[in-house]
N, C-alpha and C. Protein backbone atom coordinates (compact mmCIF):
# COMPACT_ATOMS: atom_id res chain seq x y z
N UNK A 1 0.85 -1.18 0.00
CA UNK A 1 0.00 0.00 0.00
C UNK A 1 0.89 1.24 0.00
N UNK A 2 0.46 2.25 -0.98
CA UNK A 2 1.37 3.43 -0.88
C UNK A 2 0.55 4.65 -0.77
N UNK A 3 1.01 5.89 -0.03
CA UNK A 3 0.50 7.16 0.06
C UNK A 3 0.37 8.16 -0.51
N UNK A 4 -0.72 8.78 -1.40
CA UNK A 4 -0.69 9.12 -2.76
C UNK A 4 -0.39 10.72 -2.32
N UNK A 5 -1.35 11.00 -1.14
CA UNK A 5 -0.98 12.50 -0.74
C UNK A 5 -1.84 12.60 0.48
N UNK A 6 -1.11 13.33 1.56
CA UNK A 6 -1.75 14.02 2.65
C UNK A 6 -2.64 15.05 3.22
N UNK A 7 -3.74 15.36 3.27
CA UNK A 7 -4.27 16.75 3.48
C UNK A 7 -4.55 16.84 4.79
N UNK A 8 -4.22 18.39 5.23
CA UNK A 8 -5.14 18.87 6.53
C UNK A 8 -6.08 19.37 6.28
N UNK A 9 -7.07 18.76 7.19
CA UNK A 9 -8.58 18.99 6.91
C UNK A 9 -8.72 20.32 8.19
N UNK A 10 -9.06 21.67 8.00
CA UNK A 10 -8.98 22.57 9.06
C UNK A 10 -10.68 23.08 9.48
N UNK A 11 -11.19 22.68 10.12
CA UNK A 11 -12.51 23.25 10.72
C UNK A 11 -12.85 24.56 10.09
N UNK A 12 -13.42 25.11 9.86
CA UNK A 12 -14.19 26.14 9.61
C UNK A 12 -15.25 26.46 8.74
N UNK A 13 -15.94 27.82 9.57
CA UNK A 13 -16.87 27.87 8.33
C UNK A 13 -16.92 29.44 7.82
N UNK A 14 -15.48 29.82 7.30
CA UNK A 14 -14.98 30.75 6.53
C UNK A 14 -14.90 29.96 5.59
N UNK A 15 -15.30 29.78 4.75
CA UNK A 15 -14.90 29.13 3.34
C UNK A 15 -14.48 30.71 2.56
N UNK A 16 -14.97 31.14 2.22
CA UNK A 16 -14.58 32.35 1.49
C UNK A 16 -13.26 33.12 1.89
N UNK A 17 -13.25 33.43 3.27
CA UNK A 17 -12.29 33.97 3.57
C UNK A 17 -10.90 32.86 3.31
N UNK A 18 -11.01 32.15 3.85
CA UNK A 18 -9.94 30.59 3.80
C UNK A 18 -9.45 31.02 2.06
N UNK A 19 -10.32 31.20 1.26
CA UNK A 19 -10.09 31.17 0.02
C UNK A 19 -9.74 32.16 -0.45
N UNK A 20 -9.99 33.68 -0.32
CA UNK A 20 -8.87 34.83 -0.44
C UNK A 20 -7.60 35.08 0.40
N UNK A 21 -7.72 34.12 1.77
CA UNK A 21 -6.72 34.56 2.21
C UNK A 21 -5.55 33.30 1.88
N UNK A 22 -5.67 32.45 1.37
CA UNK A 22 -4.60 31.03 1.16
C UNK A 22 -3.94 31.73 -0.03
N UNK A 23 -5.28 32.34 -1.24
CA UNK A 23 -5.28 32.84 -2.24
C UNK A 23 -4.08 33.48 -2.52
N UNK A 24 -3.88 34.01 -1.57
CA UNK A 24 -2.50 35.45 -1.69
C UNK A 24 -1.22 34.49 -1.74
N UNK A 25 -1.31 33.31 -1.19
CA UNK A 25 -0.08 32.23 -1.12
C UNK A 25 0.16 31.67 -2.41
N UNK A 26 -0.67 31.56 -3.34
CA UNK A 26 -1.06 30.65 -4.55
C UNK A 26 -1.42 29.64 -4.55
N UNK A 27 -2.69 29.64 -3.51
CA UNK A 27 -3.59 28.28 -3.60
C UNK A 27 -4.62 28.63 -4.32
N UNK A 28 -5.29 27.41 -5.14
CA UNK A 28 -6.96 27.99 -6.04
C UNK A 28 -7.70 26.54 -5.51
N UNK A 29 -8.59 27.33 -5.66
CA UNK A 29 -9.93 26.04 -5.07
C UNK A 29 -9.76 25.01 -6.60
N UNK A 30 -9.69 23.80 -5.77
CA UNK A 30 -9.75 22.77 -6.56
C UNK A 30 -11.05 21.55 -6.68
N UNK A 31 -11.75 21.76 -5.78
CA UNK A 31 -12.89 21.29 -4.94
C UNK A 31 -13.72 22.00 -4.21
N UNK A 32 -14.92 22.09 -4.00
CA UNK A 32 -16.07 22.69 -3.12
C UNK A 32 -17.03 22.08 -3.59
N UNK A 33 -17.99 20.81 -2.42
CA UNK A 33 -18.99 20.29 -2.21
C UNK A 33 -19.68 21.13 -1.35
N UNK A 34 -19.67 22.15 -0.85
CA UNK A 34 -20.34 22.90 -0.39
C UNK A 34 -19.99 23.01 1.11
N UNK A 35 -19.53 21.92 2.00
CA UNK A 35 -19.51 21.73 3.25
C UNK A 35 -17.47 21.47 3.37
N UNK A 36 -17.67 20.79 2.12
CA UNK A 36 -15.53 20.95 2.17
C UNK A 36 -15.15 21.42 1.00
N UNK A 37 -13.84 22.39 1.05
CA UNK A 37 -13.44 22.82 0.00
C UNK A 37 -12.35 22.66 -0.01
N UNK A 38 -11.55 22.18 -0.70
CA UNK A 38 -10.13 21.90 -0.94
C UNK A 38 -9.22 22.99 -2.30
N UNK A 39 -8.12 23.54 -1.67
CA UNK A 39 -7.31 24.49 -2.05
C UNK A 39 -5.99 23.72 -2.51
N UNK A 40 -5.51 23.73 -3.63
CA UNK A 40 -3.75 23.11 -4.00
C UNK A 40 -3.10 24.35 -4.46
N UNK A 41 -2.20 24.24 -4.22
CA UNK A 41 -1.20 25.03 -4.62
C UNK A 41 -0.87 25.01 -6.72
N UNK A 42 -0.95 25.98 -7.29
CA UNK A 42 -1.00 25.93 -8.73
C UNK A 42 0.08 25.45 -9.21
N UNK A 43 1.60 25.55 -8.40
CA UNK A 43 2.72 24.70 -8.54
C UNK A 43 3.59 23.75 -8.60
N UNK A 44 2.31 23.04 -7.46
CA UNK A 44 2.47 21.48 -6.86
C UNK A 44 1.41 21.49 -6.83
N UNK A 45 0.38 20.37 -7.55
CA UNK A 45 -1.30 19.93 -6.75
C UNK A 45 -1.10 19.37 -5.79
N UNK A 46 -0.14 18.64 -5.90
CA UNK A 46 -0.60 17.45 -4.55
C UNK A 46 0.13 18.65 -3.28
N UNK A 47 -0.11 19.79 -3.47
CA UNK A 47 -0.34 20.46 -2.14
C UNK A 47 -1.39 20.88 -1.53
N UNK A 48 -1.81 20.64 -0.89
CA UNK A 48 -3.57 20.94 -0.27
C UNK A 48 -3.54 21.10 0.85
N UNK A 49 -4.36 21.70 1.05
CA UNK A 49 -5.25 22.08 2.35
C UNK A 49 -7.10 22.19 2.22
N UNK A 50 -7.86 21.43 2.94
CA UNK A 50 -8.90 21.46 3.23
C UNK A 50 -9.51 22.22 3.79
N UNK A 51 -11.07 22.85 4.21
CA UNK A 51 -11.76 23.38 4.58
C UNK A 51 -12.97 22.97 5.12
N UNK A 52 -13.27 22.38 6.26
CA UNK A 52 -14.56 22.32 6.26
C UNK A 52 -15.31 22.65 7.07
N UNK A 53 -16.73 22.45 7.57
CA UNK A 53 -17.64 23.08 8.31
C UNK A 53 -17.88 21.71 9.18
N UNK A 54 -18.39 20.89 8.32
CA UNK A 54 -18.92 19.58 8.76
C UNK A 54 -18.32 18.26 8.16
N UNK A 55 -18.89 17.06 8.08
CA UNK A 55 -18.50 15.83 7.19
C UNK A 55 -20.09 15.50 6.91
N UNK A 56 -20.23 15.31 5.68
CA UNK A 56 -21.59 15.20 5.28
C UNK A 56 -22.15 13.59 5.83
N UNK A 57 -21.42 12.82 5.72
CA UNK A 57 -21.93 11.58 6.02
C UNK A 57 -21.50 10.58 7.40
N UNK A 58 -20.42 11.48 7.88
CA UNK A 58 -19.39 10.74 9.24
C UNK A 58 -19.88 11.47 10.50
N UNK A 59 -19.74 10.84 11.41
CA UNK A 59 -20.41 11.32 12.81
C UNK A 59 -19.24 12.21 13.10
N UNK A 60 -18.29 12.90 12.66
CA UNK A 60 -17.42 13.66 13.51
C UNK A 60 -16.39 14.66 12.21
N UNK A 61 -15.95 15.02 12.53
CA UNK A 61 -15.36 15.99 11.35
C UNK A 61 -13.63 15.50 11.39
N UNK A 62 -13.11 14.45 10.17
CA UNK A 62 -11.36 14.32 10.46
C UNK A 62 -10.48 15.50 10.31
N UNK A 63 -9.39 15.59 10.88
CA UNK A 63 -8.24 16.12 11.50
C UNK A 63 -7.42 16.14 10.16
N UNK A 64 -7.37 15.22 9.25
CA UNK A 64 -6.55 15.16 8.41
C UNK A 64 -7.01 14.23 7.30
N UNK A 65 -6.68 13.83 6.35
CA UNK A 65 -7.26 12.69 5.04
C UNK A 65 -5.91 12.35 4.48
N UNK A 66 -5.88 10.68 4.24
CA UNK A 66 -4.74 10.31 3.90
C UNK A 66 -5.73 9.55 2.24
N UNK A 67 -4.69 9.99 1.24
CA UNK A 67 -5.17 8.93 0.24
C UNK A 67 -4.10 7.87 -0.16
N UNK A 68 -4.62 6.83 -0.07
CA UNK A 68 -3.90 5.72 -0.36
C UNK A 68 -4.01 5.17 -2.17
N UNK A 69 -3.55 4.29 -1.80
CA UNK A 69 -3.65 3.47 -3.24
C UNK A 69 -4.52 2.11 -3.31
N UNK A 70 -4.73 1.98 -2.00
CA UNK A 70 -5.30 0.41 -1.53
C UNK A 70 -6.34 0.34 -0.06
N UNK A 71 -7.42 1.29 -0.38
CA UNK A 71 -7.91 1.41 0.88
C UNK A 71 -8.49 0.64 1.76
N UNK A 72 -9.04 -0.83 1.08
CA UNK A 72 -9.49 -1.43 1.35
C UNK A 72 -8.38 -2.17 2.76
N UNK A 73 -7.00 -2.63 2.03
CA UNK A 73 -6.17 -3.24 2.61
C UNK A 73 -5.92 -2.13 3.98
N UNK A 74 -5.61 -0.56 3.54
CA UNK A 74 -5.77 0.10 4.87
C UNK A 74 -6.85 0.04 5.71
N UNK A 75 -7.60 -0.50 5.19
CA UNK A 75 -8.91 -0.72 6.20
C UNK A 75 -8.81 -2.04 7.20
N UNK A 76 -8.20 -2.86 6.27
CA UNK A 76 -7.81 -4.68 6.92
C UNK A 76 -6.92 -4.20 7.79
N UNK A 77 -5.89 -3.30 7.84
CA UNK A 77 -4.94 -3.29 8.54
C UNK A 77 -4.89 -2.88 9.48
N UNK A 78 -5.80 -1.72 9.88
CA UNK A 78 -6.64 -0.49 10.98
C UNK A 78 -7.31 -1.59 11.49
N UNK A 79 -8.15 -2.21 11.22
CA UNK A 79 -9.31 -3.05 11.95
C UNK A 79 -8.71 -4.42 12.53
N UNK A 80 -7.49 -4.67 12.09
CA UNK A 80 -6.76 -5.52 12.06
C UNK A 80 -6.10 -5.88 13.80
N UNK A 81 -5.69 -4.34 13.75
CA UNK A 81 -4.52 -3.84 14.40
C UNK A 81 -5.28 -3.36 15.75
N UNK A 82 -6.68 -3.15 15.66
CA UNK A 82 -7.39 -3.20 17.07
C UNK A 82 -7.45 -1.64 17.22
N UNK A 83 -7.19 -1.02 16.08
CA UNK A 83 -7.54 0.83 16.17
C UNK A 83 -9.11 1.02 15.95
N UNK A 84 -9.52 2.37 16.73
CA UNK A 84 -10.41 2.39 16.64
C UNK A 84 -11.17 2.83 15.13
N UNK A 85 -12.03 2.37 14.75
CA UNK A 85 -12.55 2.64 13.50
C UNK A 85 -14.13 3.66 14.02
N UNK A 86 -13.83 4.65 13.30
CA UNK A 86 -14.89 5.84 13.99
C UNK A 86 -16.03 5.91 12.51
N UNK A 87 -15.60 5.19 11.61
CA UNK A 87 -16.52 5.46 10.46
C UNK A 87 -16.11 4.16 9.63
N UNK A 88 -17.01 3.60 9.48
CA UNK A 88 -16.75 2.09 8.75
C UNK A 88 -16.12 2.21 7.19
N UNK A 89 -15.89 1.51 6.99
CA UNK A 89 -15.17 1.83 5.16
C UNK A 89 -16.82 1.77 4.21
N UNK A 90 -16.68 2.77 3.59
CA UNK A 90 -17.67 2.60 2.60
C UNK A 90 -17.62 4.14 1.25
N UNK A 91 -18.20 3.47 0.39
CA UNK A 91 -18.11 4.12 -0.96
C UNK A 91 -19.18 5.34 -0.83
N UNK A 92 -19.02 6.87 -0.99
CA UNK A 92 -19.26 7.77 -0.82
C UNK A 92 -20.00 8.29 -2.03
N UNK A 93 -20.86 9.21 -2.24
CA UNK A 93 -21.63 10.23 -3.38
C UNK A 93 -20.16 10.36 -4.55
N UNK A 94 -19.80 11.23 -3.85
CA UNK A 94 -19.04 11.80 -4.41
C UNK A 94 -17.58 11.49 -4.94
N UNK A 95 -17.43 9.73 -4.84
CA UNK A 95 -16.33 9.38 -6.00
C UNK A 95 -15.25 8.51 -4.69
N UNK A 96 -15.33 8.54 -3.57
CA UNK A 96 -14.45 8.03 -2.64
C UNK A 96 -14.74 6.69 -2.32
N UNK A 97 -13.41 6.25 -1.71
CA UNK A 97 -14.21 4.68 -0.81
C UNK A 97 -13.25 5.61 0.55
N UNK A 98 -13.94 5.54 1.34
CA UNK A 98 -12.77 6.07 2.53
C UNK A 98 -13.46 5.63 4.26
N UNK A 99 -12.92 5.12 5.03
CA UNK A 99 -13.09 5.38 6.55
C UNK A 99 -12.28 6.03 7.49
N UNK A 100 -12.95 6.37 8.44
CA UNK A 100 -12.22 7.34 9.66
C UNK A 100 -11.67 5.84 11.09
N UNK A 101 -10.04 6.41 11.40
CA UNK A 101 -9.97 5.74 12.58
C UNK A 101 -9.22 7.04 13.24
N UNK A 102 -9.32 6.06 14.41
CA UNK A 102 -8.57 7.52 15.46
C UNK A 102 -7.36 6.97 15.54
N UNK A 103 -6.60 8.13 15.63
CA UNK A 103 -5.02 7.90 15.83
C UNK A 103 -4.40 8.10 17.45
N UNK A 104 -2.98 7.29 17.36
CA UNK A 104 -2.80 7.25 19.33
C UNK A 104 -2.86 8.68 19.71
N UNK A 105 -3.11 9.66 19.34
CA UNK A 105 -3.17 10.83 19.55
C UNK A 105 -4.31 11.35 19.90
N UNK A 106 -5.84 10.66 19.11
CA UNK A 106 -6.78 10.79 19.08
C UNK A 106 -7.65 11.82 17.81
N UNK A 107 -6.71 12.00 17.35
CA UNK A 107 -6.90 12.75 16.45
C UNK A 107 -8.01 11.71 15.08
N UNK A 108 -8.69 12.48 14.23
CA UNK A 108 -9.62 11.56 13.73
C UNK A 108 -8.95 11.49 12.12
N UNK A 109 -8.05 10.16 11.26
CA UNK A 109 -7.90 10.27 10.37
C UNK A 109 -8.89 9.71 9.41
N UNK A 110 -8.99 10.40 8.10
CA UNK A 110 -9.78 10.04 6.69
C UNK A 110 -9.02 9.58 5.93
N UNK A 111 -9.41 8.21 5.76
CA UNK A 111 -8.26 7.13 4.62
C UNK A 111 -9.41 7.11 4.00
N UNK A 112 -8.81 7.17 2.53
CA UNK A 112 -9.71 7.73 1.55
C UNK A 112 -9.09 7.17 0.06
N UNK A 113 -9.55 6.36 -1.00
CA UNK A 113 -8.75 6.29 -2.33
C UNK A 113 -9.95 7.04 -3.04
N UNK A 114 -9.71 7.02 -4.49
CA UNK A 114 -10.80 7.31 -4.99
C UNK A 114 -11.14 6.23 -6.32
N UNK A 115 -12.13 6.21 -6.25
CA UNK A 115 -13.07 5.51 -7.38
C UNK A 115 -12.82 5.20 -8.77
């Protein structure tokens, strides 16, 4: 299994502002479902930063989103390993297969491939 790219997912519900003010850095919205919006850098994509308010379908809002290449197997391996799983693995609206576990930190990660 390999790690395709990392995002921080940051609470809020400035979406607009988040987006003129990253803006000045040279990030452009690359994504907005309305509730998350995701910003990359025009130089590097796989630089991002997230935005969100809520999680449309997960009981809790993640800390961060990892995309893999093999989510399923990250899922065998999390559930495996006796971590907590805060959102079961399953295939999403919008193009993902992804679940949430908590990390020893407690922090809530989104393993996520896409479709």
């Amino acid at each position: 299994m390999a790690v395709r790219r990392v995002v921080p997912n940051v609470q809020s519900e400035s979406v607009q502002e988040n987006r003129e003010f990253y803006g000045l850095l040279g990030f452009e919205e690359v994504m907005n479902h309305g509730w998350i919006m995701t910003l990359a850098s025009a130089s590097d994509p796989s630089a991002q930063v997230s935005f969100m308010a809520r999680d449309k379908t997960a009981p809790v809002a993640p800390d961060m989103s990892i995309e893999v290449d093999d989510v399923d197997a990250a899922y065998a391996a999390m559930r495996d390993s006796g971590a907590e799983i805060v959102h079961v693995l399953q295939d999403e609206e919008w193009g993902v297969r992804r679940f949430f576990v908590r990390d020893p930190n407690g922090r809530v990660v989104n393993v996520l491939g896409h479709r």
